[in-house]
N, C-alpha and C. Protein backbone atom coordinates (compact mmCIF):
# COMPACT_ATOMS: atom_id res chain seq x y z
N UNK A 1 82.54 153.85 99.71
CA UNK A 1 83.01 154.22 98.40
C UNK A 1 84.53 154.32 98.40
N UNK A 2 85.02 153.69 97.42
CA UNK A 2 86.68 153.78 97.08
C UNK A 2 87.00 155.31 97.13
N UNK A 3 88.41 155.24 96.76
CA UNK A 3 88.81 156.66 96.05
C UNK A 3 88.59 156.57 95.08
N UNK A 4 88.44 155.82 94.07
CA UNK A 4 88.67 155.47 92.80
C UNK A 4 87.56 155.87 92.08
N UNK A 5 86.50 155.21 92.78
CA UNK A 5 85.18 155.45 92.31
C UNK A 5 84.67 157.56 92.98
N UNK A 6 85.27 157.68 93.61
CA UNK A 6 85.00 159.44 94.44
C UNK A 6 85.81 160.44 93.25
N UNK A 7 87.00 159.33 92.60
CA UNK A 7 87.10 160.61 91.44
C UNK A 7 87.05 160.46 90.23
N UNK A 8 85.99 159.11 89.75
CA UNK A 8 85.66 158.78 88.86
C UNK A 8 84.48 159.76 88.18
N UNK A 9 83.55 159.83 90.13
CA UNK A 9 82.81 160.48 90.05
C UNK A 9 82.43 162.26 89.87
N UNK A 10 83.74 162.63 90.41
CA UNK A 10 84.17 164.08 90.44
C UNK A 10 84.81 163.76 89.21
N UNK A 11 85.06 163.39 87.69
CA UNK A 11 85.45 163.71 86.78
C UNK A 11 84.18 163.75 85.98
N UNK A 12 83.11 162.87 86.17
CA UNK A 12 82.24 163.50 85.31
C UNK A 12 81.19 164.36 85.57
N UNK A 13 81.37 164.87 86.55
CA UNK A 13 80.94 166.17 87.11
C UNK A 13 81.79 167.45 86.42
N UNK A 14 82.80 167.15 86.50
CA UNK A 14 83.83 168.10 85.61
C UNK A 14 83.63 168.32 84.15
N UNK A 15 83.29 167.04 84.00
CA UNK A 15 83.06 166.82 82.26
C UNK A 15 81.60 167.56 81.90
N UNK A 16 80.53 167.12 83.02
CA UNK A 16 79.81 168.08 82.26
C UNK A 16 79.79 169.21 82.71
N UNK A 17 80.41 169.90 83.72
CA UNK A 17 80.43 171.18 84.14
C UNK A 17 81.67 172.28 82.33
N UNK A 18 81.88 171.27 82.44
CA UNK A 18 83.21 171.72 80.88
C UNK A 18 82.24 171.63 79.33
N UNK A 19 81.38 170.77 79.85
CA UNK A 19 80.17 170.79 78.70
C UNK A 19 79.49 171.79 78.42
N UNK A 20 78.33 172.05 79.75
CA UNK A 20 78.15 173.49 79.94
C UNK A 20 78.74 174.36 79.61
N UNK A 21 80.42 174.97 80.10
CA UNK A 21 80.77 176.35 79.53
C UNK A 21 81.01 176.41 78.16
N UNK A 22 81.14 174.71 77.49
CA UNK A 22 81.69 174.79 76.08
C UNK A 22 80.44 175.08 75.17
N UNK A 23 78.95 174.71 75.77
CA UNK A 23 77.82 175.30 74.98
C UNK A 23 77.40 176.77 75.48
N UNK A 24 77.60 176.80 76.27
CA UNK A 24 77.42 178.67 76.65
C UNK A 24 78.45 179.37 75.99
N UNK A 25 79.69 178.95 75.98
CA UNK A 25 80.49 180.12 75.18
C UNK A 25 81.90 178.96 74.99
N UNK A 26 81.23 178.75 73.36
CA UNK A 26 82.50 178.17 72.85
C UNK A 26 83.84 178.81 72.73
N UNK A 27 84.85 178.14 73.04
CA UNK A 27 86.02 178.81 73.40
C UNK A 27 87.20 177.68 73.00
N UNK A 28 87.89 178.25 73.02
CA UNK A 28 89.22 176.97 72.91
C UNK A 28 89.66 176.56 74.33
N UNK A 29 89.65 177.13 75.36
CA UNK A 29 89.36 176.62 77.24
C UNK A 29 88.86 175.63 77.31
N UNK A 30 87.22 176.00 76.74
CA UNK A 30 86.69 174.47 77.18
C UNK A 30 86.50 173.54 76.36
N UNK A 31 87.08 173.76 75.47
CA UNK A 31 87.23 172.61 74.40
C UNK A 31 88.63 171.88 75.21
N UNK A 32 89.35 172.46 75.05
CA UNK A 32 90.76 171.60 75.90
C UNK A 32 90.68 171.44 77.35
N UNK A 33 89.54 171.40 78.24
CA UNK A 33 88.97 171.22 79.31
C UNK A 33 88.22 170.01 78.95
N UNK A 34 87.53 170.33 78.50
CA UNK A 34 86.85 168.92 78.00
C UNK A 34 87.33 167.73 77.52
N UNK A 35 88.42 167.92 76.59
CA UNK A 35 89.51 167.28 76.02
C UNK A 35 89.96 166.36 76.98
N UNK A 36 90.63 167.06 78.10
CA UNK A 36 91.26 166.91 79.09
C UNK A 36 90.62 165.88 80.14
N UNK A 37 89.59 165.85 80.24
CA UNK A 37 89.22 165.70 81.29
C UNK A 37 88.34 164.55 80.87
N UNK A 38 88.06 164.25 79.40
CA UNK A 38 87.91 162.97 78.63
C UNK A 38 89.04 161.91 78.50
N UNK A 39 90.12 162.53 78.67
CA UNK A 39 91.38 161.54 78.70
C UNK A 39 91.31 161.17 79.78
N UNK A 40 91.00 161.94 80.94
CA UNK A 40 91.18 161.43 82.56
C UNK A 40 90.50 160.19 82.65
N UNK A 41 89.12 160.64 82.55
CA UNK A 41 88.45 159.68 82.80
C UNK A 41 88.70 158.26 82.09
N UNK A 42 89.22 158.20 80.78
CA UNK A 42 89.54 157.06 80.08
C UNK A 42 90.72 156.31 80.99
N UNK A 43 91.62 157.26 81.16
CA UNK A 43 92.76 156.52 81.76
C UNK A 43 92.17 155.68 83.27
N UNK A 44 90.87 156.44 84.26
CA UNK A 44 91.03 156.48 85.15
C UNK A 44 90.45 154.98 84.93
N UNK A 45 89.54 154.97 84.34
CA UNK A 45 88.73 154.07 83.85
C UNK A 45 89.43 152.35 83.28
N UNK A 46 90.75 152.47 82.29
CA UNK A 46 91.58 151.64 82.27
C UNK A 46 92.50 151.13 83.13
N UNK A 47 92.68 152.04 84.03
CA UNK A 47 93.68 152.11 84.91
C UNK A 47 92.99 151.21 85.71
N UNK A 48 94.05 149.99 86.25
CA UNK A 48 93.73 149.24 87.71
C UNK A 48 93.41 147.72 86.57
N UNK A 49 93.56 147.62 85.40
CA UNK A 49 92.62 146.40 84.56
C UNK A 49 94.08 145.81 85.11
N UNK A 50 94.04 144.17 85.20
CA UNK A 50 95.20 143.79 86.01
C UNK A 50 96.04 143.40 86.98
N UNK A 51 95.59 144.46 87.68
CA UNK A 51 96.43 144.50 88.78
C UNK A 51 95.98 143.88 90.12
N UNK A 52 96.27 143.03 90.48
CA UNK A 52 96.35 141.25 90.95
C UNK A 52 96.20 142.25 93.09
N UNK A 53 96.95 142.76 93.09
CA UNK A 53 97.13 143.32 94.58
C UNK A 53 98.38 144.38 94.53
N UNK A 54 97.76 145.56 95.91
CA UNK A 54 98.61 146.41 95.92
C UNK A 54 99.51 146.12 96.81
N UNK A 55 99.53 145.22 97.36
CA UNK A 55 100.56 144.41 98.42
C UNK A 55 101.81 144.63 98.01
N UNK A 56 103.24 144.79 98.76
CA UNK A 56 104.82 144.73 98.30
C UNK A 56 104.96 143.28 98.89
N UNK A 57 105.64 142.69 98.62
CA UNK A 57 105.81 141.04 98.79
C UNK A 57 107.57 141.39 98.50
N UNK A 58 108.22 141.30 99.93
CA UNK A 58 109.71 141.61 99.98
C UNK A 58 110.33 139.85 100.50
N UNK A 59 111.20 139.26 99.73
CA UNK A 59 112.43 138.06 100.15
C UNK A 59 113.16 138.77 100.66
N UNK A 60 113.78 137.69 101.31
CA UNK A 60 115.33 137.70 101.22
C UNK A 60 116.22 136.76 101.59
N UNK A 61 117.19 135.92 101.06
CA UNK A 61 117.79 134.81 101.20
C UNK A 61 118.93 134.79 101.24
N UNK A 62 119.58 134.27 101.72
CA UNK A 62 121.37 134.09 102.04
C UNK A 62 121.83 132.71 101.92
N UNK A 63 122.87 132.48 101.20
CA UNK A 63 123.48 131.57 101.54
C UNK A 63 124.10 131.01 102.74
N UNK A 64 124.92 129.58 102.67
CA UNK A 64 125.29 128.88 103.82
C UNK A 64 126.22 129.57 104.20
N UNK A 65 126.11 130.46 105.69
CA UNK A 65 127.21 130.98 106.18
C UNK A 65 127.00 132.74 106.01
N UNK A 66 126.04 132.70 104.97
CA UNK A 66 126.33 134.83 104.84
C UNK A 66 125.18 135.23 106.35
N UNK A 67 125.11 136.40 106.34
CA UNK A 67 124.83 136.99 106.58
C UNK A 67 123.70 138.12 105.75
N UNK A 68 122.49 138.61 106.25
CA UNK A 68 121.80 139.06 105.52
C UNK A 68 121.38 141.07 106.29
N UNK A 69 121.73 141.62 105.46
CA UNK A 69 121.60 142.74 106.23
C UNK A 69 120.46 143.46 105.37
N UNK A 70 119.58 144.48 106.66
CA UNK A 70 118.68 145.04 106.04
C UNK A 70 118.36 146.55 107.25
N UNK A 71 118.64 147.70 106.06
CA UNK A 71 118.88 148.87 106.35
C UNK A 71 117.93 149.73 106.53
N UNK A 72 117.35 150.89 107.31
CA UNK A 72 117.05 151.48 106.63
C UNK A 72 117.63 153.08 106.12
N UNK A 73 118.60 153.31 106.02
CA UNK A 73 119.47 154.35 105.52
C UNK A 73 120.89 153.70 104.94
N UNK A 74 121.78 154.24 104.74
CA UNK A 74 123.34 154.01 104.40
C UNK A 74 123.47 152.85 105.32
N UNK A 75 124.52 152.02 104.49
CA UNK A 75 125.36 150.82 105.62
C UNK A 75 126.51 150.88 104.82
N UNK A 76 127.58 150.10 105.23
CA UNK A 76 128.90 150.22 104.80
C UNK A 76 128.94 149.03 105.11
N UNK A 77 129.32 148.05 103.73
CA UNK A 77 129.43 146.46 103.98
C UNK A 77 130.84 145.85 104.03
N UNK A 78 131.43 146.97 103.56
CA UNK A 78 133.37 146.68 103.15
C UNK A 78 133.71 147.26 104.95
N UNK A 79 133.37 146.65 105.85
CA UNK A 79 133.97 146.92 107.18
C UNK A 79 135.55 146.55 107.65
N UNK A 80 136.47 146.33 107.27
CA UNK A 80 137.35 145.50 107.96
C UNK A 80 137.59 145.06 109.33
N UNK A 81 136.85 146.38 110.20
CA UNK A 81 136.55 145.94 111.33
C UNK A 81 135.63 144.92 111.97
N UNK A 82 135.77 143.61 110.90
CA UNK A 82 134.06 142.96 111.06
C UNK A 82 134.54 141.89 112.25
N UNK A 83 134.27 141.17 112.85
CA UNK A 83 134.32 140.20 113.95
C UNK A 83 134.00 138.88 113.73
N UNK A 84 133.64 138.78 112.33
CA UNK A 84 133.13 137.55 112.26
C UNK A 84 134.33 136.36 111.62
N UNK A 85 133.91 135.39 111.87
CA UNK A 85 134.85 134.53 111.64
C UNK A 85 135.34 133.96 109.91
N UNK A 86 133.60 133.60 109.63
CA UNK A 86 133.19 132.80 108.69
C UNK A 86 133.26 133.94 107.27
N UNK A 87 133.94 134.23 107.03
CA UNK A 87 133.93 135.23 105.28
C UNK A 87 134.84 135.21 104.55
């Protein structure tokens, strides 16, 4: 089982657990519990229509002669101290 489907399923468990308190003792709680938790499921439910892969798909290309840098924190590209010939 996905996640997707584990809290698809734990929302309508919620929904009717929010059903229940809203026929045992109507309240404005579980009316906006219920509310609530009817939007979830709609969204949870729309959510994902689309979407092709969760994959990141990263390029990267340089021209004739650059150089291609890849960080993972701060870099400082204005070096003057650079060594290279070609810039």
């Amino acid at each position: 089982m996905t996640t997707r489907t584990i809290l698809i399923i734990l929302n309508f468990a919620g929904i009717l657990g929010s059903l229940i308190w809203l026929w045992t003792k109507p309240d404005w709680e579980a009316l906006v519990t219920c509310i609530g938790l009817i939007a979830t499921l709609i969204t949870q439910l729309l959510a994902g229509k689309g979407v092709k892969s969760n994959k990141t798909i990263m390029k990267q290309r340089g021209g004739k002669g650059s150089i291609n840098y890849q960080s993972k924190g701060d870099i400082n590209i204005n070096n003057r101290n650079d060594k290279r010939q070609n810039y």
